[in-house]
Protein backbone atom coordinates (compact mmCIF):
# COMPACT_ATOMS: atom_id res chain seq x y z
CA UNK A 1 0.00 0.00 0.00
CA UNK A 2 1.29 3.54 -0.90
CA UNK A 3 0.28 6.80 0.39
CA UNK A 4 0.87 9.82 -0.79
CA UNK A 5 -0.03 13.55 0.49
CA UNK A 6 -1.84 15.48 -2.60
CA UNK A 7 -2.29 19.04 -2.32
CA UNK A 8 -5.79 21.09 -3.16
CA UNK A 9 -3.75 24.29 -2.45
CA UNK A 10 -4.11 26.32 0.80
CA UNK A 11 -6.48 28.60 2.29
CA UNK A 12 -7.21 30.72 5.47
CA UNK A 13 -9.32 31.31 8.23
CA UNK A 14 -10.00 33.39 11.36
CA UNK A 15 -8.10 32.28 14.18
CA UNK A 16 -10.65 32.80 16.42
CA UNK A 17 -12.68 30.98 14.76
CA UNK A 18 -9.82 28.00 14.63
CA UNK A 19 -9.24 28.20 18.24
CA UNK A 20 -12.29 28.91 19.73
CA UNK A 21 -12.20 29.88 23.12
CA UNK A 22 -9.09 30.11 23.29
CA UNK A 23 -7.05 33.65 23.87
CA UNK A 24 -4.87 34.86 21.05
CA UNK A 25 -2.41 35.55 23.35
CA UNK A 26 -1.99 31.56 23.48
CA UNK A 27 -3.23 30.73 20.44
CA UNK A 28 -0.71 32.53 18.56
CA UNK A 29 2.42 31.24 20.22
CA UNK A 30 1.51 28.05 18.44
CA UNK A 31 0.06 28.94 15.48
CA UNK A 32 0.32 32.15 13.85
CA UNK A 33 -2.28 34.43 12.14
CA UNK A 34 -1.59 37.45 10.14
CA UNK A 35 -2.19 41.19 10.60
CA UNK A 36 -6.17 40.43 9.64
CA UNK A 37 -6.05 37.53 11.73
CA UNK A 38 -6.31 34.69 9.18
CA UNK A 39 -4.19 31.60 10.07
CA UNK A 40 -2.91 29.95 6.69
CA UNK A 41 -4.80 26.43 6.04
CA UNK A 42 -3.96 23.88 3.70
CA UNK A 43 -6.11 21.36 1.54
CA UNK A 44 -4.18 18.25 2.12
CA UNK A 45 -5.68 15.17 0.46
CA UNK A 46 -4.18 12.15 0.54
CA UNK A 47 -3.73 9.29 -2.21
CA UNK A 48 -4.29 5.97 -0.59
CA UNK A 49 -2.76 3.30 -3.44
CA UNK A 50 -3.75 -0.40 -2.68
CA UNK A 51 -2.63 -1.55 -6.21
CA UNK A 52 -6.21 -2.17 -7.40
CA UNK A 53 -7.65 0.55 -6.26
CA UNK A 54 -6.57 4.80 -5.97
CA UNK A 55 -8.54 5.65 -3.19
CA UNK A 56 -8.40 9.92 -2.81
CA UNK A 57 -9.50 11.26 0.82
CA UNK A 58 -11.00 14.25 0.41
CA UNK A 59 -11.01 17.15 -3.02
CA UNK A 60 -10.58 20.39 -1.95
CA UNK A 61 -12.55 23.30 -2.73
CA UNK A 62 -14.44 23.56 -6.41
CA UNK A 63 -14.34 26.36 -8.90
CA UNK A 64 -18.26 27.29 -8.42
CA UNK A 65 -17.80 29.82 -5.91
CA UNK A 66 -18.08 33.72 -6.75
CA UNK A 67 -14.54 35.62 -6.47
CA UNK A 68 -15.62 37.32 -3.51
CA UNK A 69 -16.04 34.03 -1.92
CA UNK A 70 -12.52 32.89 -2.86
CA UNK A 71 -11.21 36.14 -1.82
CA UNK A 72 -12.66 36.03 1.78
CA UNK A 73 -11.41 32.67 2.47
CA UNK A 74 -8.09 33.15 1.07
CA UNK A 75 -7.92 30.84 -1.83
CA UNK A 76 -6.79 30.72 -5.27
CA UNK A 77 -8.76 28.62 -7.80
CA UNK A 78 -6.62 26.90 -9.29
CA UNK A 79 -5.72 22.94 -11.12
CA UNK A 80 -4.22 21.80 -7.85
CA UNK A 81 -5.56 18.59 -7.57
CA UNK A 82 -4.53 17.66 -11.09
CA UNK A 83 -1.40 19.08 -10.70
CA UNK A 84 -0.52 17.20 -7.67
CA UNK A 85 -1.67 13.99 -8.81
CA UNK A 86 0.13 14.20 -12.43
CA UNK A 87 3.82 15.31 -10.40
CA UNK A 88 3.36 11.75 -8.12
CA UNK A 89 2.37 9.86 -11.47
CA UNK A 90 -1.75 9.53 -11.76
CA UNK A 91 -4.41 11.31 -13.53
CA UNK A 92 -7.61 12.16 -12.23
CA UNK A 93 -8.83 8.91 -14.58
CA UNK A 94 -6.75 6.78 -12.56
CA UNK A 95 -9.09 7.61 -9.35
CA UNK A 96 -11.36 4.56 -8.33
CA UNK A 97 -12.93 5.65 -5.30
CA UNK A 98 -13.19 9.58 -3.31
CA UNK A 99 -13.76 9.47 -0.06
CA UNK A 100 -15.01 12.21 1.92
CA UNK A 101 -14.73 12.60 5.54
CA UNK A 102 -17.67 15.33 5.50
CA UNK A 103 -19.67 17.12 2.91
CA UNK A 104 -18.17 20.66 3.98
CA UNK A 105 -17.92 22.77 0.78
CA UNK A 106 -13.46 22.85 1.80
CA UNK A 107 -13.62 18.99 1.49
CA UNK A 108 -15.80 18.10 -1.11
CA UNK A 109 -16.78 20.36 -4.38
CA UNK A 110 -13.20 19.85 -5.81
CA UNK A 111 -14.76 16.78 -6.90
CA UNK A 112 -16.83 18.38 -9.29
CA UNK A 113 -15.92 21.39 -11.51
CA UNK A 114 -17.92 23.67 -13.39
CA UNK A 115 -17.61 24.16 -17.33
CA UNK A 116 -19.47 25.73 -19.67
CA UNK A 117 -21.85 26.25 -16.84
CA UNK A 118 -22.57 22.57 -16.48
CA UNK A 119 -21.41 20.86 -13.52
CA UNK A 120 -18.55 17.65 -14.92
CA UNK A 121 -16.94 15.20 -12.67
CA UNK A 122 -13.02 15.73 -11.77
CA UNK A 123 -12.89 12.08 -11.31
CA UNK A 124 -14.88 10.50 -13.88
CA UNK A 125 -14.22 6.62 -12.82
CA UNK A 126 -14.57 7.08 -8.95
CA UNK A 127 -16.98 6.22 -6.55
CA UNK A 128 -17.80 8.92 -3.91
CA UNK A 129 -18.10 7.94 -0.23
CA UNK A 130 -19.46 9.43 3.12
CA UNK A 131 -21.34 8.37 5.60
CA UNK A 132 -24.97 7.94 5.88
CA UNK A 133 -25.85 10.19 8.84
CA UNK A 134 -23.47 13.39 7.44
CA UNK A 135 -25.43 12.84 4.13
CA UNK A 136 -28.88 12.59 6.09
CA UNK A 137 -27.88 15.84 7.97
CA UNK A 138 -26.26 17.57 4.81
CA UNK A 139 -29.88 17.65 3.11
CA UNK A 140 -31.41 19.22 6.15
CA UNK A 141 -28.68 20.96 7.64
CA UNK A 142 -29.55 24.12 10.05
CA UNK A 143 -29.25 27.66 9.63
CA UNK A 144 -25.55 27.95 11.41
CA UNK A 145 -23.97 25.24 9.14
CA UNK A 146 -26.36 25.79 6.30
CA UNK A 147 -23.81 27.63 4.39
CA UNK A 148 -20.91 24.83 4.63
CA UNK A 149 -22.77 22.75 2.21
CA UNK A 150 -23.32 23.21 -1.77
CA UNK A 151 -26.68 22.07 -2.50
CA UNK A 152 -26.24 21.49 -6.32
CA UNK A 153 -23.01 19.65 -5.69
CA UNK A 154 -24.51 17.32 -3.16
CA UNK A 155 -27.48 17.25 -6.03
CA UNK A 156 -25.10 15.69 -8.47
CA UNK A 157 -23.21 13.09 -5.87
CA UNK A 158 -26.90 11.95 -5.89
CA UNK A 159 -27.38 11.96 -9.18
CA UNK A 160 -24.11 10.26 -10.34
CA UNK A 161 -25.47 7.01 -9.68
CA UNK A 162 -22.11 6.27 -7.90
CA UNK A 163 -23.00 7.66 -4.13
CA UNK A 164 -21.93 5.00 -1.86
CA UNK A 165 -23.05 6.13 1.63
CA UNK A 166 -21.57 4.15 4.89
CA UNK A 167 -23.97 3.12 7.37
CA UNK A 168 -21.77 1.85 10.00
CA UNK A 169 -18.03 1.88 11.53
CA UNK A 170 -16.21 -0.60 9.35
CA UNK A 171 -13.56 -1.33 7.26
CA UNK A 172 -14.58 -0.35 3.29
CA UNK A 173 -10.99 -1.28 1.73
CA UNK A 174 -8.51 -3.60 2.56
CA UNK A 175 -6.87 -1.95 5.45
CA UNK A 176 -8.74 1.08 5.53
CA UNK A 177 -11.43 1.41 8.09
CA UNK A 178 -13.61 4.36 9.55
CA UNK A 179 -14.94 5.58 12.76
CA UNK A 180 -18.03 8.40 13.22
CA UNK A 181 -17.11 11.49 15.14
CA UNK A 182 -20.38 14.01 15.84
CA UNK A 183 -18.71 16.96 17.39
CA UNK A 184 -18.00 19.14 14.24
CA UNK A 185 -20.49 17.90 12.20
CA UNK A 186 -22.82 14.66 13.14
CA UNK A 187 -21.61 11.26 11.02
CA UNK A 188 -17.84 13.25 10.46
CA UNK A 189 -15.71 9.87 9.14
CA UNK A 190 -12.40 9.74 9.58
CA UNK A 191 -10.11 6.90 8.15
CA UNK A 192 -7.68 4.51 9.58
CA UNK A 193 -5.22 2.89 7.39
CA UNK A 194 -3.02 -0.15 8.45
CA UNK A 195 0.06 0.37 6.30
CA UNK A 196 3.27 -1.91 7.30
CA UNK A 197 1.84 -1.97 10.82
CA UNK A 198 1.34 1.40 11.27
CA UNK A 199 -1.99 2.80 12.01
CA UNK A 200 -2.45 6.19 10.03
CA UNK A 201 -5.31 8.44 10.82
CA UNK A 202 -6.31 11.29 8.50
CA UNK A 203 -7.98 13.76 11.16
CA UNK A 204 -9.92 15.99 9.17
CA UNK A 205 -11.89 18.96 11.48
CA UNK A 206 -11.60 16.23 14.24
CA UNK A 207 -7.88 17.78 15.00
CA UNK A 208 -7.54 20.24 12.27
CA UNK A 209 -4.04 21.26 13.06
CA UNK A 210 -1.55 20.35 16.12
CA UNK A 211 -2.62 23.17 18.29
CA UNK A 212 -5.84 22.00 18.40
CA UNK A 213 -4.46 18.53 20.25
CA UNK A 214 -4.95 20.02 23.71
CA UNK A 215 -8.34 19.13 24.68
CA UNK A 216 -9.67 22.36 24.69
CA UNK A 217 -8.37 23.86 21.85
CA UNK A 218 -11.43 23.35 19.75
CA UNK A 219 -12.94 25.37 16.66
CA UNK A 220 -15.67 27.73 17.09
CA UNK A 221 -16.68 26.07 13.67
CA UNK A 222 -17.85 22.96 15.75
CA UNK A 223 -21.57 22.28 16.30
CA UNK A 224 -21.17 20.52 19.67
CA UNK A 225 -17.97 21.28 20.63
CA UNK A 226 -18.53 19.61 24.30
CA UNK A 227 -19.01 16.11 22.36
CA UNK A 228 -16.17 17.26 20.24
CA UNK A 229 -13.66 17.04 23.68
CA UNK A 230 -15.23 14.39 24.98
CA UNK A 231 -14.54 12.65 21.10
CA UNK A 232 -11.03 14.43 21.01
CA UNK A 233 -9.99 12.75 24.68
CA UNK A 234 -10.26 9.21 23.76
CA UNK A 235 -9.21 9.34 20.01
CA UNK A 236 -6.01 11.33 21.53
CA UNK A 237 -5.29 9.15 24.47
CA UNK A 238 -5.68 5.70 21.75
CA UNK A 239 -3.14 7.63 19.90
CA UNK A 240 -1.01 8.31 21.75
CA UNK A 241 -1.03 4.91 23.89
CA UNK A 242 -0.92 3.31 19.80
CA UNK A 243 1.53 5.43 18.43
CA UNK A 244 -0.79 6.25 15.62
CA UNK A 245 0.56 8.71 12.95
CA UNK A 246 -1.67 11.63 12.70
CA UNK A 247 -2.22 13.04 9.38
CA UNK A 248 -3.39 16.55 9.22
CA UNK A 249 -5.58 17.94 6.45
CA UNK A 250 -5.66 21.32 7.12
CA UNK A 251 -2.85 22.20 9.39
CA UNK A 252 -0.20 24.39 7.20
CA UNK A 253 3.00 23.31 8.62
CA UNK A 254 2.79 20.35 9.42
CA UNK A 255 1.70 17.21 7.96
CA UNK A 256 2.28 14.54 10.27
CA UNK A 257 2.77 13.87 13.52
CA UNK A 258 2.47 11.69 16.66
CA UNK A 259 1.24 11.99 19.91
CA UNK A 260 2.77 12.14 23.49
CA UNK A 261 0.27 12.28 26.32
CA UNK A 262 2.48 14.08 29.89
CA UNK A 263 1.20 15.32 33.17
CA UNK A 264 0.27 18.44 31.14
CA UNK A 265 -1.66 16.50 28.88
CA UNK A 266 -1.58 15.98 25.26
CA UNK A 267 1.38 17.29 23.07
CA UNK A 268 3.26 16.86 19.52
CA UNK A 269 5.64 14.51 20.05
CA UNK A 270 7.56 14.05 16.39
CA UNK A 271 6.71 16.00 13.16
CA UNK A 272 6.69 14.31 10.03
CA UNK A 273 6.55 15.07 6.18
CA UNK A 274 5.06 11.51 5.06
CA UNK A 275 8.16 11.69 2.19
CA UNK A 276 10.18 11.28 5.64
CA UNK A 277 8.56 8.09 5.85
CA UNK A 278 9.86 5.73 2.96
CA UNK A 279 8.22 2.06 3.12
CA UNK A 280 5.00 4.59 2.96
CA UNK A 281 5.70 5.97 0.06
């Protein structure tokens, strides 16, 4: 199995809204904002390569957006996904399966792009994934989260014929297996993949960057962010008792990392750039 870090290109956020609670006096010692206060994100996908089958977690953000949109938010459309994949050696036609941990316009509409004011598939042999109860909630939503989702892109998922929605915790691939998180967003999937005994764990908005490890460090973004600490606590203490390699989707400067849990709590114990890891790769 091979996996490889794909980039949808970056964009940026509120700190405040990234940290909560939290004062920017703190905040900002471990992850720094600009003079507007945006902290840099990044759209990190990654390629999971089982030999028969090119598995992509997660697409970035689609072109269907108005400028303004892209301008408040801090991104650049832009081929990135295509890019990426064609420097690592694939093609979007080489993609069997998409897998999205939410339906969160930043995770999804890359997936789709709009030409010629039609809406065309990125990935015209793949499969899209997520699970049941995030789809079931996507369709209703509520007013806070309401704007998160794009309703004609979640149209044509529908529509494709090729929706595959997950109704319980379980593995889906050989060696890939997900678990439900409800905090951020209720049926949030996240994906653990056994790769030459490792345990990987792409973490999504579960632990968007390593600040957010300490248990209270938790987005504002978050719909129940009690249930997202209480979720945070025992996914952090598993890995850190399991050594798990954390991947991060969104966190700018660093892509990997494990966890050390000390009288203080929870903490970064080694960064990683998944390159750094070679059987991996």
């Amino acid at each position: 199995m091979k996996l490889i870090t794909i980039s949808a290109g970056n964009f940026h956020c509120d700190g405040g809204a990234l940290f909560g609670v939290i004062p920017k006096k703190l905040w900002s010692k471990q992850y720094p904002a600009d003079t507007d206060n945006f902290t840099k994100l990044a759209l990190r996908c990654l390629l999971v390569d089982t030999g028969e089958q090119k598995i992509l977690i997660e697409a970035g953000i689609g072109n269907h957006y108005p400028e303004k949109h892209f301008e408040n938010n801090g991104y650049k459309p832009g081929n990135y996904l295509e890019d990426s994949l064609r420097q690592n050696g694939y093609s979007t036609n080489d993609i069997t399966d998409v897998f999205f941990t939410h339906l969160h316009w930043d995770h999804c509409t890359g997936a789709i792009k709009t030409e010629n004011e039609k809406l065309v598939p990125v990935f015209p042999n793949a499969k899209y994934w997520c699970s049941k109860i995030q789809w079931e909630h996507a369709k209703i939503s509520n007013v806070r989260e309401k704007a998160a989702y794009h309703t004609d892109i979640l149209d044509f998922f529908a529509e494709s014929g090729k929706l595959c929605l997950i109704e319980t915790e379980s593995e889906i691939f050989p060696g890939f297996s997900v678990r439900f998180y409800h905090g951020h967003t209720p049926g949030l999937a996240i994906p653990f993949i056994q790769a030459e005994e490792k345990t990987f764990v792409y973490t999504s908005d579960l632990v968007p960057t390593t600040a957010n490890i300490p248990l209270l460090w938790i987005a504002a973004y978050d719909l129940e962010p009690v249930k997202t600490m209480e979720e945070k606590e025992i996914f952090v203490k598993e890995a850190a008792a399991e050594n798990f390699i954390l991947f991060f989707e969104h966190d700018f400067y660093t892509e990997c990392c494990t966890v050390l849990q000390t009288e203080k709590g929870f903490q970064v114990q080694n960064r990683y750039q998944l390159s750094e890891l070679n059987e991996y790769k």
